[in-house]
N, C-alpha and C. Protein backbone atom coordinates (compact mmCIF):
# COMPACT_ATOMS: atom_id res chain seq x y z
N UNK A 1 87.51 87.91 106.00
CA UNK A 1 88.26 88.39 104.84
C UNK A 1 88.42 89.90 104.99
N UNK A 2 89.47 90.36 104.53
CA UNK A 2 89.94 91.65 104.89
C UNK A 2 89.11 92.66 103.79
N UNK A 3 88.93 93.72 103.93
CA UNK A 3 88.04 94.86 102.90
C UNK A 3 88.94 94.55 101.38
N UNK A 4 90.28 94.96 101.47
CA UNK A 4 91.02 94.66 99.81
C UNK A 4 90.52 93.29 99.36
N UNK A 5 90.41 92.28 99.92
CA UNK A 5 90.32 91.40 99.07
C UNK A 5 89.04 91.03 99.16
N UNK A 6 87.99 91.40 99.31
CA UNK A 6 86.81 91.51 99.21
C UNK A 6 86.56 92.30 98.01
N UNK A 7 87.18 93.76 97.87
CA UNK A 7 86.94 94.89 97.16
C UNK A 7 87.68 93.82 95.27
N UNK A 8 88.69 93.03 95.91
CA UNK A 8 89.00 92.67 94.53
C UNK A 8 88.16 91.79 93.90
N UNK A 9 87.83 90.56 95.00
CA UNK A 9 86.56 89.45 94.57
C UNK A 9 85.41 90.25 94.13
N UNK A 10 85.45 90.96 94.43
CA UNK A 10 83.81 91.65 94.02
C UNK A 10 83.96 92.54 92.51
N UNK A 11 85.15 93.20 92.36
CA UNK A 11 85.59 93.77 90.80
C UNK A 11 85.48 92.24 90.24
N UNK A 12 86.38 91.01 90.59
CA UNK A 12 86.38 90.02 89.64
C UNK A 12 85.25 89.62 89.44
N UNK A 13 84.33 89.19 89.99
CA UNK A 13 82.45 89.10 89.68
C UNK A 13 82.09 90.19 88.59
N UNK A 14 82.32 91.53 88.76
CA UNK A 14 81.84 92.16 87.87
C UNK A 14 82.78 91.96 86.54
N UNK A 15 83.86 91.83 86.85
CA UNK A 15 84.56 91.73 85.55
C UNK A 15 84.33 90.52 84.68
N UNK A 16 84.01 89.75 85.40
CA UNK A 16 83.39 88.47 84.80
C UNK A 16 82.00 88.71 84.04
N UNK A 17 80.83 89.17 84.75
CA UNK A 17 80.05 89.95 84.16
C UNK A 17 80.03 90.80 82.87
N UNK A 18 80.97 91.96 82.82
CA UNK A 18 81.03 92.40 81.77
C UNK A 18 81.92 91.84 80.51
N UNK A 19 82.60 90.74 81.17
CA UNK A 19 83.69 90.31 79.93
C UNK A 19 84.85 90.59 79.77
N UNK A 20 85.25 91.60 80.46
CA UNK A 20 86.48 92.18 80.50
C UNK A 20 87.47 91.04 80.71
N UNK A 21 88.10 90.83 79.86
CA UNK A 21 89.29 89.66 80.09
C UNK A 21 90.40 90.29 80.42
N UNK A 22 90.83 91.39 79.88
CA UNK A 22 92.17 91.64 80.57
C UNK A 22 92.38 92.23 82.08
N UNK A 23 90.96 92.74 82.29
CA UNK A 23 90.83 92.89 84.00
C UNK A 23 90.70 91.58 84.73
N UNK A 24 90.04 90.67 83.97
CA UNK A 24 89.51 89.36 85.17
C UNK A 24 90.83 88.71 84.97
N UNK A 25 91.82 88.59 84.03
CA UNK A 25 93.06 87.85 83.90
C UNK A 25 93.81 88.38 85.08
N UNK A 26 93.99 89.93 85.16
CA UNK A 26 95.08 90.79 86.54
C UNK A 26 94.43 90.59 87.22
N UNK A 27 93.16 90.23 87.90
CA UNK A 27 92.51 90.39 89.34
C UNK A 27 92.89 88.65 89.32
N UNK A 28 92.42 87.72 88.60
CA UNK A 28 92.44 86.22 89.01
C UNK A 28 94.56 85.95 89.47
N UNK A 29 95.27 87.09 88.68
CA UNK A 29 96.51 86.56 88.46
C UNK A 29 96.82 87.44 90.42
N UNK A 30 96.19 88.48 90.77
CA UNK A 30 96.08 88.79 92.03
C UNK A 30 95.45 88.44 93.22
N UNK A 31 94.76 87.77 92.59
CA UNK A 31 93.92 86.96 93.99
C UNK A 31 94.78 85.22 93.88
N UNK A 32 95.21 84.94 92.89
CA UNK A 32 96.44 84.04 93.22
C UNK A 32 98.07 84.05 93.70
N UNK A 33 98.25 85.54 93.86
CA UNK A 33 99.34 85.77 94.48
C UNK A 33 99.20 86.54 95.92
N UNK A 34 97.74 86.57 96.22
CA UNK A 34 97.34 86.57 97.40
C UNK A 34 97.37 84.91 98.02
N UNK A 35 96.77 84.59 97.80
CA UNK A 35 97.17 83.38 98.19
C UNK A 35 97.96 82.78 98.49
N UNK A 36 98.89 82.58 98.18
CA UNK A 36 100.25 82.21 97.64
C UNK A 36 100.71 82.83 99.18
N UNK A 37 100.59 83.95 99.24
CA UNK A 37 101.61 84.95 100.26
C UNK A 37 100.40 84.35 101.41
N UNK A 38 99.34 83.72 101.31
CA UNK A 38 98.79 83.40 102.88
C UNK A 38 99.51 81.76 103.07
N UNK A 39 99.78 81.29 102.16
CA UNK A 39 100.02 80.52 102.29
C UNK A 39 101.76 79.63 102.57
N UNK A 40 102.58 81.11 102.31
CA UNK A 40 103.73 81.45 103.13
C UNK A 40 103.41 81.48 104.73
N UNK A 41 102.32 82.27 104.96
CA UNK A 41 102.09 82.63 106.33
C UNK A 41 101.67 82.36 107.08
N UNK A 42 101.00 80.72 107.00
CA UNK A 42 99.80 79.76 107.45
C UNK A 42 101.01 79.09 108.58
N UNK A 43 100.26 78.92 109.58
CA UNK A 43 101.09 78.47 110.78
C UNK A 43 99.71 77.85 111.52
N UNK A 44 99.99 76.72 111.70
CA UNK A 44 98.23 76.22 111.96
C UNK A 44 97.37 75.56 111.16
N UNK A 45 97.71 75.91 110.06
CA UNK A 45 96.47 75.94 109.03
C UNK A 45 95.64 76.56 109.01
N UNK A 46 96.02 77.82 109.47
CA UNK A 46 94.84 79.07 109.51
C UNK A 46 95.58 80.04 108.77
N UNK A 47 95.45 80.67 107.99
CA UNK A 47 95.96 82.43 108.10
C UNK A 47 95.46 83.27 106.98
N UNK A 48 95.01 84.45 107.61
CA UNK A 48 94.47 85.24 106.89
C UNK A 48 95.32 86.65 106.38
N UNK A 49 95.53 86.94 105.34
CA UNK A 49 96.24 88.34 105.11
C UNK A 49 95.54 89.44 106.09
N UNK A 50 96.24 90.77 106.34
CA UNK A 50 95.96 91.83 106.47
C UNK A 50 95.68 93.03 105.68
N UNK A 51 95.05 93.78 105.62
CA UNK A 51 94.71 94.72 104.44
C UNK A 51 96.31 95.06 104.40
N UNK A 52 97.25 95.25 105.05
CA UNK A 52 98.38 96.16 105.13
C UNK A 52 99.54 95.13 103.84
N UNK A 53 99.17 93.42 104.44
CA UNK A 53 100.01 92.57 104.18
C UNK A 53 99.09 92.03 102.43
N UNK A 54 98.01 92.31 102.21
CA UNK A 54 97.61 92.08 100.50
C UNK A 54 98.02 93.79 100.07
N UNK A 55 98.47 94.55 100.49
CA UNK A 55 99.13 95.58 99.75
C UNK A 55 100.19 95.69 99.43
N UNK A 56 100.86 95.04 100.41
CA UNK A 56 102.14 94.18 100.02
C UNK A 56 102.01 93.34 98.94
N UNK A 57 101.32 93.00 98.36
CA UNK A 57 101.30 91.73 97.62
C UNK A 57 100.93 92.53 95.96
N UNK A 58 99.86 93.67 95.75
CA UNK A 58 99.61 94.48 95.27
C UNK A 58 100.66 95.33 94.82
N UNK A 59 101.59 95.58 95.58
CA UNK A 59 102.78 96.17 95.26
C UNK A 59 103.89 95.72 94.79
N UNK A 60 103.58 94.28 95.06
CA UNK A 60 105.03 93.57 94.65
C UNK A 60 104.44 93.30 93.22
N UNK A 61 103.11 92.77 92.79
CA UNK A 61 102.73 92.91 91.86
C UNK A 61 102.99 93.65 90.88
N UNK A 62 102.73 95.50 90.88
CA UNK A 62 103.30 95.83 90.48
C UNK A 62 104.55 96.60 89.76
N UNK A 63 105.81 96.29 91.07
CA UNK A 63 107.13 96.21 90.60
C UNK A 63 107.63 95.27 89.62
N UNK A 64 106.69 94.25 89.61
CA UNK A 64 107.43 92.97 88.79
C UNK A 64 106.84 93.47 87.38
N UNK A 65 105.78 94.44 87.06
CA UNK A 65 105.43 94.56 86.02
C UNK A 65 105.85 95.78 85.58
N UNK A 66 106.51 96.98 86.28
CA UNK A 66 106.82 97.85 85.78
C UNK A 66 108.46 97.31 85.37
N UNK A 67 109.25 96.23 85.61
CA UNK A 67 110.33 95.68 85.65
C UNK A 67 110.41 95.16 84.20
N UNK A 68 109.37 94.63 84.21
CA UNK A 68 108.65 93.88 82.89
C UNK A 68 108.74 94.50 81.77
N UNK A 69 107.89 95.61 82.09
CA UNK A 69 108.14 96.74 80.68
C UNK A 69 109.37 97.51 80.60
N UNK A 70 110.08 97.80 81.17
CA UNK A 70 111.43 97.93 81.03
C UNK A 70 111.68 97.30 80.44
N UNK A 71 112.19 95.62 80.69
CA UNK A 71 112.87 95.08 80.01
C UNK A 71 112.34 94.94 78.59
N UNK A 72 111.18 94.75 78.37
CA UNK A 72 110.18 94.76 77.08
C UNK A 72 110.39 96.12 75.91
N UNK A 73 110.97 97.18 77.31
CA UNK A 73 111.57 98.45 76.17
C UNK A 73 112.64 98.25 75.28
N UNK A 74 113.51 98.08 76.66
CA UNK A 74 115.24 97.93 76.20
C UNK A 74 115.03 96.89 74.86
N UNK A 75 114.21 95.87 74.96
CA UNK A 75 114.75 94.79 74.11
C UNK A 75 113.43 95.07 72.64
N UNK A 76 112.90 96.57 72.78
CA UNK A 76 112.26 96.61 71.48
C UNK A 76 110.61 96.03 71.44
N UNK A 77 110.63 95.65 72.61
CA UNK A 77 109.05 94.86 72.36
C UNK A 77 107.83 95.66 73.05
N UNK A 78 107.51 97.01 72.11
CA UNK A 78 106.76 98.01 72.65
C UNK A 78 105.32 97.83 73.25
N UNK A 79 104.47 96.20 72.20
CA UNK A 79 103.28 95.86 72.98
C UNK A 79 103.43 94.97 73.72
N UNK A 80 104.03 94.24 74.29
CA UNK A 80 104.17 93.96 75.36
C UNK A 80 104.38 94.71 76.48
N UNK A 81 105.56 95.50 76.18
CA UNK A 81 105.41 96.73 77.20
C UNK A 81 104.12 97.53 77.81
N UNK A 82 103.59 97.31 76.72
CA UNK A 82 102.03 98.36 76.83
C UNK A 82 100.81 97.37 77.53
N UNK A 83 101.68 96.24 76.93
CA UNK A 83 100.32 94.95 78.15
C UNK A 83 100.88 95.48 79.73
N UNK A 84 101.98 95.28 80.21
CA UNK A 84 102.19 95.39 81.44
C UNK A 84 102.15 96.46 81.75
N UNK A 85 102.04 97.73 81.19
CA UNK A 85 101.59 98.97 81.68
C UNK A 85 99.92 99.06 82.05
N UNK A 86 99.19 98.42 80.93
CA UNK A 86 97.58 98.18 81.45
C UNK A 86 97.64 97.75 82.32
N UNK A 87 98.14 96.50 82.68
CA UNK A 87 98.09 95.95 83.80
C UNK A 87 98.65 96.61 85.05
N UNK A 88 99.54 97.10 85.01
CA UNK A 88 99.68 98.00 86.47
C UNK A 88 98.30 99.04 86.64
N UNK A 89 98.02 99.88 86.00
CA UNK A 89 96.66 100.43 85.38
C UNK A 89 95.69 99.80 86.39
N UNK A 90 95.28 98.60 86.03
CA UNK A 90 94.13 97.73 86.81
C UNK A 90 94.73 97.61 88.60
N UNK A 91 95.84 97.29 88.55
CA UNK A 91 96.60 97.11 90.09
C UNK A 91 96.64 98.26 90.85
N UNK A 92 96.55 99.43 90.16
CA UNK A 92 96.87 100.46 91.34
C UNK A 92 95.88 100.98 91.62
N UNK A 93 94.41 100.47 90.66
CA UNK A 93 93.28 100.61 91.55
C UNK A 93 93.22 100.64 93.17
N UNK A 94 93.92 99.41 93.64
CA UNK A 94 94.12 98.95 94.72
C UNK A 94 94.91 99.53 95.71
N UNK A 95 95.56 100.27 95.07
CA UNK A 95 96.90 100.98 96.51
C UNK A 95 96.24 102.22 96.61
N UNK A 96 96.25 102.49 97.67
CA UNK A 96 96.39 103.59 98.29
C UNK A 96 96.85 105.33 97.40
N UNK A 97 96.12 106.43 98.18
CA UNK A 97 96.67 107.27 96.89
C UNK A 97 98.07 107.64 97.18
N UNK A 98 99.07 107.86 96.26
CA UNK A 98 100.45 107.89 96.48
C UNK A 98 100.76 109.35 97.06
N UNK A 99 101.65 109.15 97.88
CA UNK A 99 102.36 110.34 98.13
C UNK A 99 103.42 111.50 96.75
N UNK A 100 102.48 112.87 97.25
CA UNK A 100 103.62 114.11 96.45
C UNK A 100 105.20 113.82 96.47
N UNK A 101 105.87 114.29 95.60
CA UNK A 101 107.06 114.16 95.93
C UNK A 101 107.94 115.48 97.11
N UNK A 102 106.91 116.32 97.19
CA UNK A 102 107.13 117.32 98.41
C UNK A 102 106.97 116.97 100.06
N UNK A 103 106.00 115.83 99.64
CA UNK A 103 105.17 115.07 101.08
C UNK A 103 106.70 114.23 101.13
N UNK A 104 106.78 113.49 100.43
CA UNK A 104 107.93 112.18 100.32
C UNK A 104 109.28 113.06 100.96
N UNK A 105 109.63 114.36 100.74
CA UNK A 105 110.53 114.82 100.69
C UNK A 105 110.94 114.75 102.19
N UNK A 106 109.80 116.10 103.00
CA UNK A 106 109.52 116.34 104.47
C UNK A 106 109.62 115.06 105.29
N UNK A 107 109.30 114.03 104.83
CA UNK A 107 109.25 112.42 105.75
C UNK A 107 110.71 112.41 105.90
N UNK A 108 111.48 112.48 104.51
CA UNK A 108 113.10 112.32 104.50
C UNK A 108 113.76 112.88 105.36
N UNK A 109 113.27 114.55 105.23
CA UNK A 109 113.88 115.18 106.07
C UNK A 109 113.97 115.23 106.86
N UNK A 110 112.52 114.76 108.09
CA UNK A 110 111.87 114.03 109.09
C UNK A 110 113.22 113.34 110.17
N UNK A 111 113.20 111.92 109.10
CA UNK A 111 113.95 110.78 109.27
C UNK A 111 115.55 111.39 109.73
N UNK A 112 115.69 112.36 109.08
CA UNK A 112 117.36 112.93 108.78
C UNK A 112 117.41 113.69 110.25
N UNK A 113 116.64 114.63 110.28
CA UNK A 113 116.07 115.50 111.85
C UNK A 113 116.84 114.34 113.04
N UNK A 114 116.14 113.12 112.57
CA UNK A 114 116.10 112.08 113.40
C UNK A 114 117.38 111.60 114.08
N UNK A 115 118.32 112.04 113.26
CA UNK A 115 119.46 111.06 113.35
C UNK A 115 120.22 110.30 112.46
N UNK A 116 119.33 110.12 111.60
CA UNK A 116 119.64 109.19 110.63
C UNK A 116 120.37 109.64 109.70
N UNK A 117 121.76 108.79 109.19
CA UNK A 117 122.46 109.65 108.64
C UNK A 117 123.26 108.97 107.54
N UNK A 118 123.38 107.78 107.30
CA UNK A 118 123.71 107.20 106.12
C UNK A 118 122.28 106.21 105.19
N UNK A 119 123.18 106.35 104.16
CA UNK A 119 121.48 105.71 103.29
C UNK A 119 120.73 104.84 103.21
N UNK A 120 121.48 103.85 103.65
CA UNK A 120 120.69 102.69 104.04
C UNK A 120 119.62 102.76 105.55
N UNK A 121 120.29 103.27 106.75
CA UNK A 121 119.19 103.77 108.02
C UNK A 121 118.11 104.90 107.11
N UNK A 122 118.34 105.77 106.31
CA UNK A 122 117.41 106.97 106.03
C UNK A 122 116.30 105.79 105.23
N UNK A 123 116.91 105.13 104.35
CA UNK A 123 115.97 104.26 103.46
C UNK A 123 114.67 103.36 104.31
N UNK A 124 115.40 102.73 105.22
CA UNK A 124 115.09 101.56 106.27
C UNK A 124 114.11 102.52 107.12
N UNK A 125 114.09 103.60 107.44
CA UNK A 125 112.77 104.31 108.31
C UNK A 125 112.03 105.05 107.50
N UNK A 126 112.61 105.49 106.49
CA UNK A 126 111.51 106.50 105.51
C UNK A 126 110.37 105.04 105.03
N UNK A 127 110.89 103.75 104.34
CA UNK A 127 110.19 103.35 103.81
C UNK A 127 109.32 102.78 105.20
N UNK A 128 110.07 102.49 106.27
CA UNK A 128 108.57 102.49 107.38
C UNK A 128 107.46 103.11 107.34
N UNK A 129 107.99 104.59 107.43
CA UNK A 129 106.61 105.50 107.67
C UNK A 129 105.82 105.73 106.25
N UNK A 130 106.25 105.25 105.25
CA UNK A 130 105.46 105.45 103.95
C UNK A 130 105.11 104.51 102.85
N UNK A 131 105.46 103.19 103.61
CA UNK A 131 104.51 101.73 103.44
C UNK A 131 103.32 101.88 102.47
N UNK A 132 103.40 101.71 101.59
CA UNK A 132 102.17 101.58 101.27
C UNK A 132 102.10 102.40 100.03
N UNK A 133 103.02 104.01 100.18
CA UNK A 133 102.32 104.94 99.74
C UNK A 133 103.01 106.05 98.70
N UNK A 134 104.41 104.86 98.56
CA UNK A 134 105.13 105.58 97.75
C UNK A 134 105.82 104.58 96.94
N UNK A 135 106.74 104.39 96.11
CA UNK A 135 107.67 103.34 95.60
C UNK A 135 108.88 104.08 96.18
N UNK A 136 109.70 102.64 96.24
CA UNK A 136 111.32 102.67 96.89
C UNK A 136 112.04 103.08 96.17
N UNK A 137 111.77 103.33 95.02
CA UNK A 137 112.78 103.78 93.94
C UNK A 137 112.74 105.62 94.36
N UNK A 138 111.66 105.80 94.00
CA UNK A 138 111.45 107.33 94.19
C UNK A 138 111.89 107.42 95.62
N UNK A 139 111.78 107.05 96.76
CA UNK A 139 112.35 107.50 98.11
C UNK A 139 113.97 107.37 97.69
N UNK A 140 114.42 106.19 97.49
CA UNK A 140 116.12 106.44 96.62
C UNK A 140 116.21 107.83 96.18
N UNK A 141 115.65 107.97 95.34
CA UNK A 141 115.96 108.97 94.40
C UNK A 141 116.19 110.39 96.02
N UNK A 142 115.07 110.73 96.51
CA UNK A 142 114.92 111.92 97.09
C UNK A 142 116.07 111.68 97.79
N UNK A 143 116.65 110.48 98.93
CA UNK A 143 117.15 110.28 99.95
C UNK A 143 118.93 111.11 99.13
N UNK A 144 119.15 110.43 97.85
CA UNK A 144 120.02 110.87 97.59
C UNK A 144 120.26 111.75 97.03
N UNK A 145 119.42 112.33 96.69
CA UNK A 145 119.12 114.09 96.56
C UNK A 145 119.80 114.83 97.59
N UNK A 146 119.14 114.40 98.68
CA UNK A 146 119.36 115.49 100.13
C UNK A 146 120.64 115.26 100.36
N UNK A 147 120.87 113.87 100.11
CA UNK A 147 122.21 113.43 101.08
C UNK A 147 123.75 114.23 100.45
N UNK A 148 123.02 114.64 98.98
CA UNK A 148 124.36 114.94 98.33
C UNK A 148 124.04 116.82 98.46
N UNK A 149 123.65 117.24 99.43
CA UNK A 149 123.16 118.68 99.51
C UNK A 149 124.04 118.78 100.76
């Protein structure tokens, strides 16, 4: 078993322990969408995630919940909104610490150095090298910052 999902089984034990229901609800609702994604990936009947590939899973996690509260804004429904904001809260325990938007910038510019010159190639290698460690929205944002400079 890979260190992340060790590091999560072992919060869910304690969270179980202390009672915390709205943590043991996001870790049980994450260690089932871990699953889920090994079980896309099972060839054999074997397969195990990668720390790289349950951060993936961590992340998709929480896009679907920051998506969530959006829509929960627009349509007026402020505690709900505020459930799926806790809940990202508990999820990003798990990722990695995010990149500055100055760090994010230099990668762009990086990429651009490179060659790369319309937005979809700048998008497609920036989000290579920063996997993990930024959201795609915010690399959007910078890519078309520069591009319109």
């Amino acid at each position: 078993m890979n260190k992340l999902l060790e590091k999560i089984n072992n919060d869910l034990k304690e969270a179980m322990k202390a009672k915390d229901v709205e943590t043991l609800s996001v870790l049980r609702m994450l260690i089932a969408a871990t699953r889920n994604k090994e079980i896309t990936l099972r060839k054999d009947g074997v397969a195990e995630l990668s720390d790289e590939q349950a951060l993936e899973v961590v992340a998709s996690e929480i896009k679907k919940r920051r998506d969530s509260a959006e829509a929960y804004l627009a349509g007026g429904r402020q505690e709900l909104a505020e459930k799926e904001n806790a809940e990202i809260k508990v999820l990003e325990k798990y990722m990695p610490e995010q990149m500055s938007d100055e760090e994010l910038e230099k990668v762009v510019r990086e990429v651009m150095a490179a060659g790369a010159a319309d937005f979809g190639k700048i998008m497609g290698q920036t989000m290579a090298k920063v996997k993990g460690k930024t959201d795609g929205a915010k690399v959007g944002e910078i890519v078309k910052k520069l591009l319109e400079k």
